[in-house]
Protein backbone atom coordinates (compact mmCIF):
# COMPACT_ATOMS: atom_id res chain seq x y z
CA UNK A 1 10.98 54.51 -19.86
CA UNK A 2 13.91 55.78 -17.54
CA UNK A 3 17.12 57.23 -18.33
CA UNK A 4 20.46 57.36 -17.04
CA UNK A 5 21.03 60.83 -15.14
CA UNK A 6 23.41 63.07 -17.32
CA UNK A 7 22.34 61.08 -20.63
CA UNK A 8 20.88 62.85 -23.48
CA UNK A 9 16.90 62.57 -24.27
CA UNK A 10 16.43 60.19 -26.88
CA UNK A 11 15.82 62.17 -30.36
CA UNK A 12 11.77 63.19 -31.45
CA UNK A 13 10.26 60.36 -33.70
CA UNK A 14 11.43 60.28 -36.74
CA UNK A 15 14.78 61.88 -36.64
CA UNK A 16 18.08 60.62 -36.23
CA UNK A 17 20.38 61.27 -33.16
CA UNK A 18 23.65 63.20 -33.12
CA UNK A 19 24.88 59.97 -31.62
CA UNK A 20 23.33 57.53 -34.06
CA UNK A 21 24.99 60.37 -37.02
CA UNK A 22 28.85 60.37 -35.65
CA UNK A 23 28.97 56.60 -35.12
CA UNK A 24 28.82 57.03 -31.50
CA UNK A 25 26.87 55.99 -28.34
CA UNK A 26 25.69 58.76 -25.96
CA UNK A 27 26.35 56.48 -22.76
CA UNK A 28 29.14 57.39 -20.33
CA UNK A 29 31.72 55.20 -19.67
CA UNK A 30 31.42 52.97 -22.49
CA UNK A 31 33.98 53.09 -25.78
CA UNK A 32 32.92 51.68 -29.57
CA UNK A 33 34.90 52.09 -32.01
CA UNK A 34 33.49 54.09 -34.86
CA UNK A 35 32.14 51.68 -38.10
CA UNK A 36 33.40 52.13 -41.23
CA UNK A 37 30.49 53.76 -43.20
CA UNK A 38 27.83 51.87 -45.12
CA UNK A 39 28.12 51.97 -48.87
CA UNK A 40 25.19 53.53 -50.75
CA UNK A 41 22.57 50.95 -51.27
CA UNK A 42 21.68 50.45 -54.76
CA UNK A 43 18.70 52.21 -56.50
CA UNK A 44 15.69 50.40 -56.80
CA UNK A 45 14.73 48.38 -59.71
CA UNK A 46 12.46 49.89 -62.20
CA UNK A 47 9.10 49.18 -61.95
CA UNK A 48 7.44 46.56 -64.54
CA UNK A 49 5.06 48.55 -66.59
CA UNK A 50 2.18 46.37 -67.18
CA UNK A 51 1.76 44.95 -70.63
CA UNK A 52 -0.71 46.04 -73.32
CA UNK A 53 -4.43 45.50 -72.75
CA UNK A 54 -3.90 44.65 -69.09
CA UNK A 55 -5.05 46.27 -65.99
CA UNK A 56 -3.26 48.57 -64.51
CA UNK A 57 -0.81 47.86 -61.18
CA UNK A 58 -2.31 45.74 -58.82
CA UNK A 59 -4.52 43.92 -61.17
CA UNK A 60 -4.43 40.37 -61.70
CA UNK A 61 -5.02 39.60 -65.27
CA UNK A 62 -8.21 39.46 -66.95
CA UNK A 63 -9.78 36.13 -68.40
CA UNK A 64 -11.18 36.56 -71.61
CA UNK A 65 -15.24 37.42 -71.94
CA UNK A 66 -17.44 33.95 -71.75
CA UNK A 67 -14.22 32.10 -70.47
CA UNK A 68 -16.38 28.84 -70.14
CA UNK A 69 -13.84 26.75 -67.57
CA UNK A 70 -13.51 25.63 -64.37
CA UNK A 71 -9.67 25.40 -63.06
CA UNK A 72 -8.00 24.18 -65.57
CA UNK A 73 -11.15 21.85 -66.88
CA UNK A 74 -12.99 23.31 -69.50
CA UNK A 75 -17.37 23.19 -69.04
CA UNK A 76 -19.67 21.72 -72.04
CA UNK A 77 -20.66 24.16 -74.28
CA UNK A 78 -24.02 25.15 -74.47
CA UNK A 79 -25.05 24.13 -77.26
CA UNK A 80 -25.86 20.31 -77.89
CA UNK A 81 -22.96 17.85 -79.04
CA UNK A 82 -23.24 18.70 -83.41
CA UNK A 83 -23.24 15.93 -85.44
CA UNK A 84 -20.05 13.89 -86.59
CA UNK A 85 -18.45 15.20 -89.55
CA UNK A 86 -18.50 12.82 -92.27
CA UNK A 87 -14.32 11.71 -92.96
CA UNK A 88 -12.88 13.72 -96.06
CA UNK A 89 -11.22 10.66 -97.98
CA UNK A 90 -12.67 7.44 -99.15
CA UNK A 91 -11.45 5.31 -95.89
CA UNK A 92 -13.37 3.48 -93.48
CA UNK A 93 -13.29 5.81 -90.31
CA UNK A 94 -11.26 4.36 -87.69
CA UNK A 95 -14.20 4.19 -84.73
CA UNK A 96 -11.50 2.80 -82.06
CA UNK A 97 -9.48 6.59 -82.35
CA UNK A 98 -12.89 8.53 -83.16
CA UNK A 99 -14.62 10.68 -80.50
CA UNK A 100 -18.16 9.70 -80.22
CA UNK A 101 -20.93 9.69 -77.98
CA UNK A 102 -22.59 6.39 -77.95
CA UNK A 103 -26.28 5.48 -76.91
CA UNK A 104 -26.12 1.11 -76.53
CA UNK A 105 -29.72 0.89 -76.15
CA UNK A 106 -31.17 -2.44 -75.66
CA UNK A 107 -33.98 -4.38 -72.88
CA UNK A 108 -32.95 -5.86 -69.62
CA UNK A 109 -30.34 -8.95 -70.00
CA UNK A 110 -29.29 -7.86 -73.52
CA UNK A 111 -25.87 -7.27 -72.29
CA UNK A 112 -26.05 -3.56 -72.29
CA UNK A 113 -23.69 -2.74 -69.46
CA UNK A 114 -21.01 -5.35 -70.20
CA UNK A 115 -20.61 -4.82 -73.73
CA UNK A 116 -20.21 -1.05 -72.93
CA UNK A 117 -17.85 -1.65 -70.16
CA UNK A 118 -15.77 -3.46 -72.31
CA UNK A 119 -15.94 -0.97 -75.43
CA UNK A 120 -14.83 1.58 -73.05
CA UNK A 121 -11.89 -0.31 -71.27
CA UNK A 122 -10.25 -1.52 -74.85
CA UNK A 123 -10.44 1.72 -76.97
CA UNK A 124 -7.61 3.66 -78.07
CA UNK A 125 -8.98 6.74 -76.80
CA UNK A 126 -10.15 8.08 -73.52
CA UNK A 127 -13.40 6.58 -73.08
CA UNK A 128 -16.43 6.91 -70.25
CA UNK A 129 -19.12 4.27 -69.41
CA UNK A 130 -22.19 6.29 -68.21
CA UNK A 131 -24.52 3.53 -67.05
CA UNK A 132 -28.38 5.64 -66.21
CA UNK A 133 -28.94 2.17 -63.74
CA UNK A 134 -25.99 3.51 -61.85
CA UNK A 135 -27.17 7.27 -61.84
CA UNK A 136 -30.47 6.13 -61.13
CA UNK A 137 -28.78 4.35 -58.04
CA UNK A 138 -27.31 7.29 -56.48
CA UNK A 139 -30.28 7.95 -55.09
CA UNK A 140 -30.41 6.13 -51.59
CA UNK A 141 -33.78 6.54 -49.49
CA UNK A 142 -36.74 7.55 -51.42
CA UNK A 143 -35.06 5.06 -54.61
CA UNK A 144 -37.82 4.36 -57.03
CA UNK A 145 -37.36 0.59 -57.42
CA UNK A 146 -38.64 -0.06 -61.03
CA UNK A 147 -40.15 -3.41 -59.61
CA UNK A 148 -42.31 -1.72 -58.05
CA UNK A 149 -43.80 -0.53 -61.38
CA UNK A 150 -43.88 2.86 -63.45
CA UNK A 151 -45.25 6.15 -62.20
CA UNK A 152 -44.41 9.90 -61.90
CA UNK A 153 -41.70 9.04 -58.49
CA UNK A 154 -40.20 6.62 -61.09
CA UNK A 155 -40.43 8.82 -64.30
CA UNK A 156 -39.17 11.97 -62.30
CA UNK A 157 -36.21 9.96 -60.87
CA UNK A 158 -35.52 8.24 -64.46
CA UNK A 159 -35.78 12.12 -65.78
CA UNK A 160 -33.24 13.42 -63.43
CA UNK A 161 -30.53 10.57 -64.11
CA UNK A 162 -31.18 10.91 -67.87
CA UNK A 163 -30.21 14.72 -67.54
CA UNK A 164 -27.49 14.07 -65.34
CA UNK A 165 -25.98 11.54 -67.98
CA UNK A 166 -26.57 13.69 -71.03
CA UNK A 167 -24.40 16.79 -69.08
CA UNK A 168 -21.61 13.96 -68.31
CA UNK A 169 -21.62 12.82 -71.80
CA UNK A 170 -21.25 16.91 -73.02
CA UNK A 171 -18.50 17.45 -70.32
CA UNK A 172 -16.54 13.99 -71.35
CA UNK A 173 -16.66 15.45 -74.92
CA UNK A 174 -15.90 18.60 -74.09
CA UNK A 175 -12.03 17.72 -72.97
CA UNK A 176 -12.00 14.81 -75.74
CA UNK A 177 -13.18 11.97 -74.07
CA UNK A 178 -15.75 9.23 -75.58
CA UNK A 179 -18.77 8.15 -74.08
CA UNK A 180 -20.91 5.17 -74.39
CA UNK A 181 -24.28 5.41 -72.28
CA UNK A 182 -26.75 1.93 -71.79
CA UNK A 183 -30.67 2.21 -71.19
CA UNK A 184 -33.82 0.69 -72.10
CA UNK A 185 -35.09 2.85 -74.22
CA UNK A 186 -39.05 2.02 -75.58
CA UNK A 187 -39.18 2.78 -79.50
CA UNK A 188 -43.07 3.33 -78.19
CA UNK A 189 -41.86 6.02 -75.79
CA UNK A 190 -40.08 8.82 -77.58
CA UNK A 191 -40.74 11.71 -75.32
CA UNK A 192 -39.30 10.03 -72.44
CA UNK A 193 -36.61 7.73 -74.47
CA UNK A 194 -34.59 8.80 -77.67
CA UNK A 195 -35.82 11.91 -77.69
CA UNK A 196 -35.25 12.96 -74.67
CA UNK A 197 -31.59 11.62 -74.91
CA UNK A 198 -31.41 14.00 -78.16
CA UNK A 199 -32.54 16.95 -76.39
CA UNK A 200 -30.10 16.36 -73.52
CA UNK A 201 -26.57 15.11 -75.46
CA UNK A 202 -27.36 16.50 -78.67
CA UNK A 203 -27.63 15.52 -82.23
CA UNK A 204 -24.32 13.51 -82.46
CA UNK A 205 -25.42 11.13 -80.24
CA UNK A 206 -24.69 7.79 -81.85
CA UNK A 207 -27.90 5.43 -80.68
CA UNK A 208 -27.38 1.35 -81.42
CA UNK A 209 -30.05 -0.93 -80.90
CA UNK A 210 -28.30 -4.40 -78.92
CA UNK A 211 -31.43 -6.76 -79.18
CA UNK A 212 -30.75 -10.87 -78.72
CA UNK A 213 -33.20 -13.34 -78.71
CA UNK A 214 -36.14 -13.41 -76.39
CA UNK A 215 -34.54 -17.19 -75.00
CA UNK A 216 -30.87 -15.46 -73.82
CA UNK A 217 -32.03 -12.44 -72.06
CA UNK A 218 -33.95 -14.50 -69.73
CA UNK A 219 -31.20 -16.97 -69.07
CA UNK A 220 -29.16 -13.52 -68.61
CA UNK A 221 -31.84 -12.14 -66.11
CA UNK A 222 -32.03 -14.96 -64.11
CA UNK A 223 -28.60 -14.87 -63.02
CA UNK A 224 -28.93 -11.19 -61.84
CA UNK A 225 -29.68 -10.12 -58.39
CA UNK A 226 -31.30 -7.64 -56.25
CA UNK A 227 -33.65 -4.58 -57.92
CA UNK A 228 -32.27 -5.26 -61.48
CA UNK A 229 -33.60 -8.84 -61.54
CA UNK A 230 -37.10 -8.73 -62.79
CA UNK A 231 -39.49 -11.50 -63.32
CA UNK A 232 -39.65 -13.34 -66.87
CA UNK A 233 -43.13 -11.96 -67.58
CA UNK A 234 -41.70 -8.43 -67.29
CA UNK A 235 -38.49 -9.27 -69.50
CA UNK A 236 -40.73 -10.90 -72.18
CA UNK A 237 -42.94 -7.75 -72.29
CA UNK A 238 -40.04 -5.39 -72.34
CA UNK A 239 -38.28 -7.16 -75.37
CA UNK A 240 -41.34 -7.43 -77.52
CA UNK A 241 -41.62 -3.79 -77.00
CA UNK A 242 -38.38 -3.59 -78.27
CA UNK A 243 -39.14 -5.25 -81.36
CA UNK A 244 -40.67 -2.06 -82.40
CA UNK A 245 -36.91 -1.19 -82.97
CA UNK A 246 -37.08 -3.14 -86.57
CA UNK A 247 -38.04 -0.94 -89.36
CA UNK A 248 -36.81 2.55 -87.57
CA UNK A 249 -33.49 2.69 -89.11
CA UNK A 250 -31.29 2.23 -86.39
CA UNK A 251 -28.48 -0.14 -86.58
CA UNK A 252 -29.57 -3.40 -84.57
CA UNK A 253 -26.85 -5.60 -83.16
CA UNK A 254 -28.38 -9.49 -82.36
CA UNK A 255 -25.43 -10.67 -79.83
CA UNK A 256 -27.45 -14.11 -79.39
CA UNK A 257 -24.59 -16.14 -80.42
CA UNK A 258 -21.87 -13.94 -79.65
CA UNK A 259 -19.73 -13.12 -76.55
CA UNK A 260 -18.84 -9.82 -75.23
CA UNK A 261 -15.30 -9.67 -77.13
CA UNK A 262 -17.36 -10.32 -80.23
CA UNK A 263 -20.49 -8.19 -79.78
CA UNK A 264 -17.45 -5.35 -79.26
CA UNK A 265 -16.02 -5.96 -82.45
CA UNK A 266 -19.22 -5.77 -84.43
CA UNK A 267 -19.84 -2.65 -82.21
CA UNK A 268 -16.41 -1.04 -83.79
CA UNK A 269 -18.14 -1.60 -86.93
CA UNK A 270 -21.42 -0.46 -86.32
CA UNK A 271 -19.73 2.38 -85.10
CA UNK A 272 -17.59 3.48 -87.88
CA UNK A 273 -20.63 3.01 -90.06
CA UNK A 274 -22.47 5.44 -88.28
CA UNK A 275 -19.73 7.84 -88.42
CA UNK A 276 -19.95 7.72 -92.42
CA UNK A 277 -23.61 8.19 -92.39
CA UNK A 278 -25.51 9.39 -88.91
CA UNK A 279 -28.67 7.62 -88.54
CA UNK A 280 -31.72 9.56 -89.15
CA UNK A 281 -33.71 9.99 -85.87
């Protein structure tokens, strides 16, 4: 950097000039009038002392130990859904304001996904469909078409989806929102069926048997499409295993004569009843 001849070196770093100190410019030939001096600046605020129990300054504020949440959504616990407690007073439970877990269990055309579709979209409470089909679906290439029979690539797939809807079903819960789930589940099967939806929702799970005649979920089969049509020799073996249903304890809905509306209503019912007094399974 140059310098005009006969001007003063600029100050060392760090200290002020004479100049800068008498309100005056070191430059010849040039006038500026002097500035009124500045007025003291004000002190500094004191500093916030951190409250009790926090960390110290420059800490951001500890969560509490086993904080189980993600954002501002709080995780399933760990343990399994409990079971419902029975009401205190001598009322019928009100199953449309209830949170429940649901299990609509039923064979292939018995209405299972409609009915539960429909229970969820007129209760008075949040309330999730969790279909296993549509889980089971996710998967894309690889997809373990069930009419191509049962094996382990089907029972592993049907295993994954059943896990993935029981965590759903604990996370819905979790922030207060009912669930109803739909599957074929074999009375002849436990390991793989109920009790493998106990082990992964938990003991409140609410399971209701929707079983029709043997006439109307072949007239319902035959108007579905694609891999969840099967033929009517595999529909009539799957509902007479579900016959098997009779005589275990669970509450069976026959919706042979009634319409989705209806088979709803009775569900409310069937519902509220099992809130009273959880099945034994």
């Amino acid at each position: 950097m140059h310098y005009a001849v006969g001007a003063p070196l600029p100050p060392p770093h760090g200290q002020a000039s004479p100049g800068a100190a008498m309100n005056w410019t070191p430059h010849p030939g040039q006038h500026t009038p002097p500035t009124p001096p500045s007025a003291p600046a004000a002190p500094p605020p004191p500093a916030q002392q951190p409250a009790s129990g926090q960390g110290g300054h420059g800490q951001a504020p500890t969560v509490p130990h086993g904080a189980d949440i993600t954002g501002h959504v709080q995780l399933p616990p760990g343990a399994p859904v409990p079971l419902p407690s029975p009401p205190t007073d001598t009322t019928a439970p009100d199953a449309a304001h209830a949170a429940v877990a649901v299990l609509l269990i039923g064979p292939a055309g018995a209405g299972k996904t409609s009915v539960a579709r429909h229970w969820a979209d007129t209760r008075r409470v949040p309330t999730a469909h969790i279909s296993l089909d549509d889980v089971r679906e996710w998967v894309r290439s690889g997809f373990a078409d069930p009419q191509a029979g049962w094996n382990d690539h089907s029972e592993a797939q049907y295993r994954l989806a059943r896990r993935t809807c029981g965590f759903a079903a604990r996370n819905f819960l979790a922030n207060g929102i009912s669930c109803i789930l739909d599957d074929a589940v074999f009375p002849d099967r436990p390991v793989i069926g109920l009790g493998g939806w106990k082990r992964h929702v938990g003991p409140g799970l609410l399971p209701i048997v929707l079983l029709p005649g043997l006439e109307i979920v072949l007239e319902r089969n035959a108007r579905r499409s694609g891999n969840r049509r099967l033929s009517d020799e595999e529909v009539a073996r799957i509902h007479g295993r579900m016959a098997g249903w009779y005589g275990s304890g669970l509450p069976i809905i026959d919706n042979s004569q009634h319409d989705v509306a209806t088979t709803v209503r009775v569900l409310d019912d069937v519902v509220a009843r099992s809130i009273a007094s959880p099945p034994n399974w």
